[in-house]
PDB file of N, CA and C in Angstrom:
ATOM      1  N   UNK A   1      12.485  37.990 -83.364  1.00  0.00           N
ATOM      2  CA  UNK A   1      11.463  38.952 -83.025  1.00  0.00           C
ATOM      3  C   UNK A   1      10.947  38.641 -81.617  1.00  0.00           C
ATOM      4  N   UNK A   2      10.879  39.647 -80.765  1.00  0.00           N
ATOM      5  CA  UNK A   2      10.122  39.847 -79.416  1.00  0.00           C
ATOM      6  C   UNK A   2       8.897  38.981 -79.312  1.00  0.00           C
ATOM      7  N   UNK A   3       8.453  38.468 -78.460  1.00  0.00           N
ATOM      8  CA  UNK A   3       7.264  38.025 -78.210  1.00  0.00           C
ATOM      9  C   UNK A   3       6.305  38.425 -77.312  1.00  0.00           C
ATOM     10  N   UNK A   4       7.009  39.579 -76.591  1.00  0.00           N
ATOM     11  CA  UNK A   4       6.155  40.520 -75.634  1.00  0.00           C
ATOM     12  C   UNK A   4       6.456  41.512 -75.759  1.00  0.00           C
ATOM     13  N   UNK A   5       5.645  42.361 -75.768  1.00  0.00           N
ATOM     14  CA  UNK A   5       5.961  44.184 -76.032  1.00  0.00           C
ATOM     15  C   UNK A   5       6.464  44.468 -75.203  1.00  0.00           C
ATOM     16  N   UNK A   6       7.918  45.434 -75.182  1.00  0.00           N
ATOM     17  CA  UNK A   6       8.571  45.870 -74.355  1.00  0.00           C
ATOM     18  C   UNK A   6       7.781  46.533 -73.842  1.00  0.00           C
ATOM     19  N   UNK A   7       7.201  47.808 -73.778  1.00  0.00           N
ATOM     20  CA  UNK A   7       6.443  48.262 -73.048  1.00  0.00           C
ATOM     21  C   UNK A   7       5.495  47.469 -71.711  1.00  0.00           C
ATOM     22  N   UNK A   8       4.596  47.528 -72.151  1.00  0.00           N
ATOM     23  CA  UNK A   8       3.832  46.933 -71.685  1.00  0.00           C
ATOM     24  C   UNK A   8       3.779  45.163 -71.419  1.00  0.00           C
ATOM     25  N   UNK A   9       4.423  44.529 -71.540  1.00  0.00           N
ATOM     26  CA  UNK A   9       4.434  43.386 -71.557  1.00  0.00           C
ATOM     27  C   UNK A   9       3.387  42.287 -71.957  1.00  0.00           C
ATOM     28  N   UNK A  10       2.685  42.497 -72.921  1.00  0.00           N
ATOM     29  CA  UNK A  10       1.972  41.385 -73.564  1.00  0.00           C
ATOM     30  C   UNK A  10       2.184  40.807 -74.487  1.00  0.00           C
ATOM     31  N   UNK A  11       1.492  39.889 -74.887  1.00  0.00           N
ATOM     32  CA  UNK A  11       1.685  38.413 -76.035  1.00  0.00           C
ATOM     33  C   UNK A  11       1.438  39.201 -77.140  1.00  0.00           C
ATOM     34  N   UNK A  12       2.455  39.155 -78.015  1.00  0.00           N
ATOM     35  CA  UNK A  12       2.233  39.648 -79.603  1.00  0.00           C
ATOM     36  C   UNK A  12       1.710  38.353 -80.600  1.00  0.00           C
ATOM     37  N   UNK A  13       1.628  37.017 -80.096  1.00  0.00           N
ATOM     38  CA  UNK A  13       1.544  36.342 -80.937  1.00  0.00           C
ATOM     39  C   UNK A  13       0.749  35.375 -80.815  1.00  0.00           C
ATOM     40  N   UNK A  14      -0.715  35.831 -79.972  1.00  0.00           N
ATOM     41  CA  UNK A  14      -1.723  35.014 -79.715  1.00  0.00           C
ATOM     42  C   UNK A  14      -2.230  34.928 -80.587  1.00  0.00           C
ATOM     43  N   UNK A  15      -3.475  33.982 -80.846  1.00  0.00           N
ATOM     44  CA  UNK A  15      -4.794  34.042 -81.817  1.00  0.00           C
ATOM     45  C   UNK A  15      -5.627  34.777 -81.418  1.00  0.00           C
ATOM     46  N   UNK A  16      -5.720  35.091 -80.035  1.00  0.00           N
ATOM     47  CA  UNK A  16      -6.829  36.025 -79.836  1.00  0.00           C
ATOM     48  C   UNK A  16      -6.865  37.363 -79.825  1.00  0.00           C
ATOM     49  N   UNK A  17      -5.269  37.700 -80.136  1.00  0.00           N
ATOM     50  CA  UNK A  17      -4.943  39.162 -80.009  1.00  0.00           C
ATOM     51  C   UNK A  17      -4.779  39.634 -81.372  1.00  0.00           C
ATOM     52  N   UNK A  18      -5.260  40.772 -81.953  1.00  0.00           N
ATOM     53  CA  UNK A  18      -5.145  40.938 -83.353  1.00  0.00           C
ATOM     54  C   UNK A  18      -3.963  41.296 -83.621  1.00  0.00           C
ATOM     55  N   UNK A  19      -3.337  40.922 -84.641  1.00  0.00           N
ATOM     56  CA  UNK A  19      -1.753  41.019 -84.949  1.00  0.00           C
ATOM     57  C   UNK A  19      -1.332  42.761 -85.311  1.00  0.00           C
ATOM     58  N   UNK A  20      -0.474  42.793 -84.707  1.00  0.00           N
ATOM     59  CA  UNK A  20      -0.023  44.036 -85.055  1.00  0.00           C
ATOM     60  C   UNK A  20       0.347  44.667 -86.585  1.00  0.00           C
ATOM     61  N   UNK A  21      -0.501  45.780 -86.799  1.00  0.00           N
ATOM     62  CA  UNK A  21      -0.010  46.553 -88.126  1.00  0.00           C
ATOM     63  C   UNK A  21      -0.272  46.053 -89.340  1.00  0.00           C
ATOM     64  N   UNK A  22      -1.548  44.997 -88.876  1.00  0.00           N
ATOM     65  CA  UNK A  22      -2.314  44.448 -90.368  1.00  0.00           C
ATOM     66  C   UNK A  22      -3.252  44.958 -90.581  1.00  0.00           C
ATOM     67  N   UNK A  23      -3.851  45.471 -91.684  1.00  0.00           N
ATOM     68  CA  UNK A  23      -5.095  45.973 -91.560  1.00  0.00           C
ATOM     69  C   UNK A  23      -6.461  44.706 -92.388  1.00  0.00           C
ATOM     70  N   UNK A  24      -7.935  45.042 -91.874  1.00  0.00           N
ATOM     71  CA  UNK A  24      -8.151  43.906 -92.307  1.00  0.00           C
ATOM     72  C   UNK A  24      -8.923  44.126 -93.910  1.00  0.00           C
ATOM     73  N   UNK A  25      -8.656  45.362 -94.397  1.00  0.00           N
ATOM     74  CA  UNK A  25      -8.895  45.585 -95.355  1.00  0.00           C
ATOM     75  C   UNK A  25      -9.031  44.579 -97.297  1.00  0.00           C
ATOM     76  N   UNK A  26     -10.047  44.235 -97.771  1.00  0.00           N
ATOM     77  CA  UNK A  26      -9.783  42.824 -98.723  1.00  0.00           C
ATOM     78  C   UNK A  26      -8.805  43.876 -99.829  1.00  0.00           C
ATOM     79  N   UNK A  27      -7.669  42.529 -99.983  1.00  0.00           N
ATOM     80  CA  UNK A  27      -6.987  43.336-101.243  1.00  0.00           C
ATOM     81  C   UNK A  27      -7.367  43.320-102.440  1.00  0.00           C
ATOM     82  N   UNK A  28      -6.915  43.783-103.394  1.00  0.00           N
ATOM     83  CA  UNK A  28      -7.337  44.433-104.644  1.00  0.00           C
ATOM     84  C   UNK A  28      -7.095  42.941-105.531  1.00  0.00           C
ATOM     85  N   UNK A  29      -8.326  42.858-106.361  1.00  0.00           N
ATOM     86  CA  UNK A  29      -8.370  41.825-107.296  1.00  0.00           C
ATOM     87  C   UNK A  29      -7.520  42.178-108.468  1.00  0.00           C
ATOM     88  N   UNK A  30      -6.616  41.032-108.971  1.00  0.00           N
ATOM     89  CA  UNK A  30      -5.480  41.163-109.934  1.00  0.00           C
ATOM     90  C   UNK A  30      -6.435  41.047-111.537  1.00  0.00           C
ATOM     91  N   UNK A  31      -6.251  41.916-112.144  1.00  0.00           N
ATOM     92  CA  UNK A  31      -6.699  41.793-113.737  1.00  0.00           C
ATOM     93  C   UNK A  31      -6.392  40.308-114.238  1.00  0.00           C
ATOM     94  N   UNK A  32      -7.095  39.634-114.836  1.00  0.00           N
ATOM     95  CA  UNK A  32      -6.693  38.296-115.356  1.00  0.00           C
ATOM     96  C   UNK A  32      -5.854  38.994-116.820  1.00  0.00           C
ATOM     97  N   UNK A  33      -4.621  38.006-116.998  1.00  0.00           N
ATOM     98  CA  UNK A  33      -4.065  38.162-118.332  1.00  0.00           C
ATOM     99  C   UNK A  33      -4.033  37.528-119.598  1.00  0.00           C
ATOM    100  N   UNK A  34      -4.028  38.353-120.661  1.00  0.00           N
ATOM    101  CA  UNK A  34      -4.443  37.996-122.218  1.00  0.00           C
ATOM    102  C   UNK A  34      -3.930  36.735-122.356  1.00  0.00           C
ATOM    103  N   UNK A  35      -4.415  35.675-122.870  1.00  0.00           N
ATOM    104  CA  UNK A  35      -3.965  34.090-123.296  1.00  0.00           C
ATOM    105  C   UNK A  35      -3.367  34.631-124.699  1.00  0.00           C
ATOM    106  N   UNK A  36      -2.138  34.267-124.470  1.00  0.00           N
ATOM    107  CA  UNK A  36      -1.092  34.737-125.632  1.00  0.00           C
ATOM    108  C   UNK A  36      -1.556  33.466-126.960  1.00  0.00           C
ATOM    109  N   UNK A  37      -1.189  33.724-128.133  1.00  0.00           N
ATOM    110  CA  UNK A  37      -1.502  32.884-129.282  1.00  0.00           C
ATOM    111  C   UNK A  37      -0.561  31.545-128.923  1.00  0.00           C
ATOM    112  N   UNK A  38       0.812  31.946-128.699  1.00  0.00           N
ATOM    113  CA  UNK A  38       1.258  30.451-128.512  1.00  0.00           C
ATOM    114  C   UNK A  38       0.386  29.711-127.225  1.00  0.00           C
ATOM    115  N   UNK A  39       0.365  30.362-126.567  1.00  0.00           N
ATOM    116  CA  UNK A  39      -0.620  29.407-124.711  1.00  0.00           C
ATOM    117  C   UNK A  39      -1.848  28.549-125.591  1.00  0.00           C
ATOM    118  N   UNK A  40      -2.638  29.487-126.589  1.00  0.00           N
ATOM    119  CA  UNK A  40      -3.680  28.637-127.389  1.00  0.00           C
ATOM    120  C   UNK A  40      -3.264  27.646-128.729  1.00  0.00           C
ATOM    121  N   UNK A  41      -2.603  27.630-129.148  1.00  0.00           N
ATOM    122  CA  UNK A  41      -1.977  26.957-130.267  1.00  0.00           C
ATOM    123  C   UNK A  41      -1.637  25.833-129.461  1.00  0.00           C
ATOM    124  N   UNK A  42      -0.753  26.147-128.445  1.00  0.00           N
ATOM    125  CA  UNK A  42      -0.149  24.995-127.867  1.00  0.00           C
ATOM    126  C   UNK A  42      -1.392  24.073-127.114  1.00  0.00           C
ATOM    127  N   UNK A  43      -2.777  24.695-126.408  1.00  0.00           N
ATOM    128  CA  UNK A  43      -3.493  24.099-125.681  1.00  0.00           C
ATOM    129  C   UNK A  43      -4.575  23.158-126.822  1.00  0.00           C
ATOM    130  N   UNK A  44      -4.338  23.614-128.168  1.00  0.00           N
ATOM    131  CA  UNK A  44      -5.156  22.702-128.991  1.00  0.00           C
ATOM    132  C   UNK A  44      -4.227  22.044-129.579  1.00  0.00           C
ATOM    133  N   UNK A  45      -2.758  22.135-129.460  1.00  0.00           N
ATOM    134  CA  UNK A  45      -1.986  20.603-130.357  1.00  0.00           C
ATOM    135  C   UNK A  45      -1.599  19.720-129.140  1.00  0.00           C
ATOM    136  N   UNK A  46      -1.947  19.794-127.864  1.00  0.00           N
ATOM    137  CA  UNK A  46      -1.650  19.105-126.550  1.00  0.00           C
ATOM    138  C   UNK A  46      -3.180  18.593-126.326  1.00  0.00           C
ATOM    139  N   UNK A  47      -4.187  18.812-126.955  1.00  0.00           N
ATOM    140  CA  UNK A  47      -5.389  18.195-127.384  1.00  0.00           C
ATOM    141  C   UNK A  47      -5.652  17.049-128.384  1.00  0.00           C
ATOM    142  N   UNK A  48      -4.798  17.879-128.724  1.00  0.00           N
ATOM    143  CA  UNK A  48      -5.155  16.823-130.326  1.00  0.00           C
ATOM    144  C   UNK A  48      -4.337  15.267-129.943  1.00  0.00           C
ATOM    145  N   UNK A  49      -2.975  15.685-129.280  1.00  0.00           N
ATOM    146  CA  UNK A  49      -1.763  14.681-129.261  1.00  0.00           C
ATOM    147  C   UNK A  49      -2.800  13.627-128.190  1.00  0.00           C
ATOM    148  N   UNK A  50      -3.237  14.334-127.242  1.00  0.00           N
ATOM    149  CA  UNK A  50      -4.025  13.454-125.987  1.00  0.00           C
ATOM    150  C   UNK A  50      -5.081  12.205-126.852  1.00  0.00           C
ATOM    151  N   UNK A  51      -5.749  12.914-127.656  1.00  0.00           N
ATOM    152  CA  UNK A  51      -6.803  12.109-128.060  1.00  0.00           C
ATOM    153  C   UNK A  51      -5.518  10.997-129.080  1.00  0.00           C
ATOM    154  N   UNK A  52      -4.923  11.438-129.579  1.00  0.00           N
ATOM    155  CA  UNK A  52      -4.250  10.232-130.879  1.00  0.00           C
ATOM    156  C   UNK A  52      -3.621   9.302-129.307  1.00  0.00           C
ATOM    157  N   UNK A  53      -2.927   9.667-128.349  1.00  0.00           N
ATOM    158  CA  UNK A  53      -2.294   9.005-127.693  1.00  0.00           C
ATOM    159  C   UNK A  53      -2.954   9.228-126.224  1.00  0.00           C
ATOM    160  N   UNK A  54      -3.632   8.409-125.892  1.00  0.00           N
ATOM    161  CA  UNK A  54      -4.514   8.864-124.452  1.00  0.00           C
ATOM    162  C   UNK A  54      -3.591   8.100-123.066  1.00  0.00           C
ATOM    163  N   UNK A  55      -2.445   6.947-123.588  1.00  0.00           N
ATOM    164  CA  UNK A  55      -2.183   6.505-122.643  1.00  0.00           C
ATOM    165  C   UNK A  55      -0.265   7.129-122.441  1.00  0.00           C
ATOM    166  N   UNK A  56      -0.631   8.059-123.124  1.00  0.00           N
ATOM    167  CA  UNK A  56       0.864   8.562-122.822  1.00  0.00           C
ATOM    168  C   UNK A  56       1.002   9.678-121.589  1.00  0.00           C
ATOM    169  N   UNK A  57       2.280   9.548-121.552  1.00  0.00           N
ATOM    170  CA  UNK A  57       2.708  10.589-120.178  1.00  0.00           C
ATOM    171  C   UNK A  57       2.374  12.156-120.938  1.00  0.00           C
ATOM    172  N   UNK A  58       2.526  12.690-119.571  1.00  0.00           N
ATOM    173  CA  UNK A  58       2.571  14.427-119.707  1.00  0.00           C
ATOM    174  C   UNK A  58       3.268  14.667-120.120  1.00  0.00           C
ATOM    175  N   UNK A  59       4.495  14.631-119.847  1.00  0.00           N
ATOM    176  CA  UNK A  59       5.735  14.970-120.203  1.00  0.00           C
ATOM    177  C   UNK A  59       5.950  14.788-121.689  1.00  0.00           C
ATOM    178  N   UNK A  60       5.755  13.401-121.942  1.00  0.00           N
ATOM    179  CA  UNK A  60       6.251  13.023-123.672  1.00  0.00           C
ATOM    180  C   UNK A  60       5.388  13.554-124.417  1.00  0.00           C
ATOM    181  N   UNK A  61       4.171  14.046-124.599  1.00  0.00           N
ATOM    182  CA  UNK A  61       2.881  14.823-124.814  1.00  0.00           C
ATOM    183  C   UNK A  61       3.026  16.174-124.855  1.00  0.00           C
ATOM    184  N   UNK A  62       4.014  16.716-123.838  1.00  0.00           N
ATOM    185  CA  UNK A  62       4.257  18.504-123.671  1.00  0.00           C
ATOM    186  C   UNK A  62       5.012  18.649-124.586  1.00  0.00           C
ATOM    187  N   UNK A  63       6.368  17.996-124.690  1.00  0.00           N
ATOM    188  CA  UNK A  63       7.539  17.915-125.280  1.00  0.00           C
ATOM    189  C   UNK A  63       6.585  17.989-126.952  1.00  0.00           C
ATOM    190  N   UNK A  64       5.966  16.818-127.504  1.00  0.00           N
ATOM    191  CA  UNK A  64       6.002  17.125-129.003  1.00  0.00           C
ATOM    192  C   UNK A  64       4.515  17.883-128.973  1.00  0.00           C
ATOM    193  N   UNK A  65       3.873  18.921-128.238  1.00  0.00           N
ATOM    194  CA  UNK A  65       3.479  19.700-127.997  1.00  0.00           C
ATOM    195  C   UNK A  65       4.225  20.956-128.568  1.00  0.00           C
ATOM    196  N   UNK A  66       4.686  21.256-127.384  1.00  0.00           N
ATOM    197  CA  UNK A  66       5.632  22.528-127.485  1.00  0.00           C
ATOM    198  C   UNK A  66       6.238  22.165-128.973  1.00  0.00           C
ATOM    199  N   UNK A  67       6.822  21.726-129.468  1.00  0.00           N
ATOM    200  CA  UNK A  67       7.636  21.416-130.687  1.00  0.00           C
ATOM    201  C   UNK A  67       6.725  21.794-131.857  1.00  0.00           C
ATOM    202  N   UNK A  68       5.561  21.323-131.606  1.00  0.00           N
ATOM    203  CA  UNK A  68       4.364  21.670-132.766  1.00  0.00           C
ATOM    204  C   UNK A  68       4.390  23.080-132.913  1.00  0.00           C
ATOM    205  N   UNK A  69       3.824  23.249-131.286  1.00  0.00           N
ATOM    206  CA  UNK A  69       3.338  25.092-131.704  1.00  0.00           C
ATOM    207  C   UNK A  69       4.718  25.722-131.802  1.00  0.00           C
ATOM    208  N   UNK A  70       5.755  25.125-131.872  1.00  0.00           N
ATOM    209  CA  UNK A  70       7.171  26.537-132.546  1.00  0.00           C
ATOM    210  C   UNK A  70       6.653  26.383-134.050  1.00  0.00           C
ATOM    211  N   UNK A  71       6.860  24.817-134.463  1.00  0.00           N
ATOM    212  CA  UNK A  71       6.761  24.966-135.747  1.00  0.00           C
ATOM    213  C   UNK A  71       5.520  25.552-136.430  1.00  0.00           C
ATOM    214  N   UNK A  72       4.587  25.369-136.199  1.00  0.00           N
ATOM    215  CA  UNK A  72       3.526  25.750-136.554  1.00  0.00           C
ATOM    216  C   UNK A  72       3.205  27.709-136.462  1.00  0.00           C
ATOM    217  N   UNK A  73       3.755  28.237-135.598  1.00  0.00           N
ATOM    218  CA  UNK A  73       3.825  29.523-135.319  1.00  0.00           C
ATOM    219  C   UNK A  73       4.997  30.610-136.119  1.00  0.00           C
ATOM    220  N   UNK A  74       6.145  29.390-136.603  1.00  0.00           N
ATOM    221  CA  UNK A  74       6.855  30.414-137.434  1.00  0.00           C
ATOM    222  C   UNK A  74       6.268  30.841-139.037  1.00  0.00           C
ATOM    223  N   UNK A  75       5.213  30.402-139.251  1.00  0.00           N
ATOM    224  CA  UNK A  75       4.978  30.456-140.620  1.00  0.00           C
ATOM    225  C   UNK A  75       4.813  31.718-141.160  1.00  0.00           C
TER     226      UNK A  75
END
């Protein structure tokens, strides 16, 4: 990309020059989305596992996490 307008010859890519073809308009706030039943099932058996085991990793904690809330959700 150019760094001076053909035309006219100035800096397209100062800080002091406002950038071309942005407007400064604030964009539109995104709807927050529904916390699905597994996201909550899973965020209270990844609770529960923390407190029985406080010095364990994330990882080994997610793992029989996730494993809970399948089982627990097919019933």
């Amino acid at each position: 990309m150019a760094r001076y307008c053909h035309e006219c010859g100035t800096s397209l890519h100062t800080a002091s020059a406002p950038a071309v073809g942005v407007s400064k308009a604030a964009p539109a706030k995104k709807k927050a989305r529904k916390v699905s039943a597994y996201s909550k099932r899973y965020g209270r058996e990844y609770k529960r596992l923390k407190t029985k085991h406080p010095r364990a990793s994330f990882g080994s904690l997610s793992k029989k996490a996730h494993a809970a809330t399948k089982k627990g959700l097919k019933k």
